[in-house]
Protein backbone atom coordinates (compact mmCIF):
# COMPACT_ATOMS: atom_id res chain seq x y z
CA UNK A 1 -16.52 -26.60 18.16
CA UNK A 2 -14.17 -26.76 21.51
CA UNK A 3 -11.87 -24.11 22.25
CA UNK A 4 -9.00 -26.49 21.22
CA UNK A 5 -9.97 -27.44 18.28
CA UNK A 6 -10.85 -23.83 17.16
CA UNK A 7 -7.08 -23.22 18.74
CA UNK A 8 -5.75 -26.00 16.11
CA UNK A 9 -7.68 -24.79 13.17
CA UNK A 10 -6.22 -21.05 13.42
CA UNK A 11 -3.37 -22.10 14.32
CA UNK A 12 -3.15 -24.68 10.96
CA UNK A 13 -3.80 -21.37 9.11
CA UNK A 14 -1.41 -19.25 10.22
CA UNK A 15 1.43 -21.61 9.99
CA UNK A 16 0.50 -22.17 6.35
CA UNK A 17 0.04 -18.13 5.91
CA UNK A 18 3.44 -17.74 6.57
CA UNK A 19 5.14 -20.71 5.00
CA UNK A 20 6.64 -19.72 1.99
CA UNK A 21 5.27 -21.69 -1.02
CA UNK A 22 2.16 -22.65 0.80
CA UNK A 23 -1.14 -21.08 -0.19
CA UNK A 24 -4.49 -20.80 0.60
CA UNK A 25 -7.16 -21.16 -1.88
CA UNK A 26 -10.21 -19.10 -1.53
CA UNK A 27 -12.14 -22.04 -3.08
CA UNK A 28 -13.86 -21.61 -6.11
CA UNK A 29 -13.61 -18.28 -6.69
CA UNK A 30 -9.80 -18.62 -7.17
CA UNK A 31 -9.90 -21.62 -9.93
CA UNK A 32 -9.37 -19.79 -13.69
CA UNK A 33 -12.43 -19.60 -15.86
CA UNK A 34 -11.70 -20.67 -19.68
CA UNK A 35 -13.27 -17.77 -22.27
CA UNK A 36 -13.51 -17.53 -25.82
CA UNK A 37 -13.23 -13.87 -27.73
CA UNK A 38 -14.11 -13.63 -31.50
CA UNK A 39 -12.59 -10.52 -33.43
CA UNK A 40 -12.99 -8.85 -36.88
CA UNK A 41 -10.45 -7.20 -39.41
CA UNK A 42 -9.14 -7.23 -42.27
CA UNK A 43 -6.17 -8.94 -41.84
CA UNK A 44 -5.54 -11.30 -39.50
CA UNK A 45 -3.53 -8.96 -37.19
CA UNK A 46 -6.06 -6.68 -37.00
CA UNK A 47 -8.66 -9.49 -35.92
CA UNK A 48 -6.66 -10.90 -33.10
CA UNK A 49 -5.79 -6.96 -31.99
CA UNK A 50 -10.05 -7.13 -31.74
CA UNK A 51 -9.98 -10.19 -29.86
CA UNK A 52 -7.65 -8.95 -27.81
CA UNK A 53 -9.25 -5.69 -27.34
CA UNK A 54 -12.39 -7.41 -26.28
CA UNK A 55 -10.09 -10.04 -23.61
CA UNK A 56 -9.16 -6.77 -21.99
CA UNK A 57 -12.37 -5.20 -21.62
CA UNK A 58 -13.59 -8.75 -19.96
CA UNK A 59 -11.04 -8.28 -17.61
CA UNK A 60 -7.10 -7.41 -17.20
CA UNK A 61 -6.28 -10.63 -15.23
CA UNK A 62 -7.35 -12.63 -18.29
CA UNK A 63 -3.69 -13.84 -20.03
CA UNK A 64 -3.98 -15.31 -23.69
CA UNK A 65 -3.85 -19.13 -24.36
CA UNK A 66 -4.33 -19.72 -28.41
CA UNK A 67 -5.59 -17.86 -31.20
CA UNK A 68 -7.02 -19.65 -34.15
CA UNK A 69 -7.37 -17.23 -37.09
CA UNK A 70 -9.31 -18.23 -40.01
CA UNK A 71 -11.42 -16.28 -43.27
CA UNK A 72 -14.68 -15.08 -41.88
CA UNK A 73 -16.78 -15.77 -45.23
CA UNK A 74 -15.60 -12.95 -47.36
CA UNK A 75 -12.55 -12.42 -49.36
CA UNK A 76 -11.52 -9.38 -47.06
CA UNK A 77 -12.64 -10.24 -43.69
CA UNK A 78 -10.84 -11.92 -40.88
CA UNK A 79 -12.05 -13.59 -37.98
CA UNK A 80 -9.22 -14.39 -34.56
CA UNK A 81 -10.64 -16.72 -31.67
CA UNK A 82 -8.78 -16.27 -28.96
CA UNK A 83 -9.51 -18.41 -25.93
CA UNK A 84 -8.36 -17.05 -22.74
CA UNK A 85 -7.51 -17.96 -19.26
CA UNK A 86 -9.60 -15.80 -16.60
């Protein structure tokens, strides 16, 4: 590459690093990652606290989209999907 258009390029990226509202993505590495937690308890409460639980092990920056709660099979068991954005 010349010197000018190296010249151009920087300069392209500072002006957009400090106009406000403009952003520059770190390709894909920034885009959100969908994930799915499954929790346990015995009421449904307690199953999406589980799910929840397990979301914030994964990782803090993870912010909760829908939970689904539904009978896991038994009388006294609950079962909370949470899906996640990451």
């Amino acid at each position: 590459m010349n010197g000018r258009v190296t010249r151009a390029v920087a300069g392209a990226a500072l002006t957009a690093a400090l106009v406000p509202g403009v952003a520059l993505a770190a390709g894909p590495a920034a885009a959100a990652e969908t994930r799915t937690f499954v929790g346990y308890g015995a009421i449904p409460s307690d199953a999406h606290a589980d799910a929840e639980a397990q979301m914030r092990a994964y990782s803090s920056s993870c912010v909760e989209v829908s939970t689904t709660s539904s009978p896991a099979g038994s009388a006294h068991t609950w079962k909370a999907t949470l899906t996640a954005s990451c």
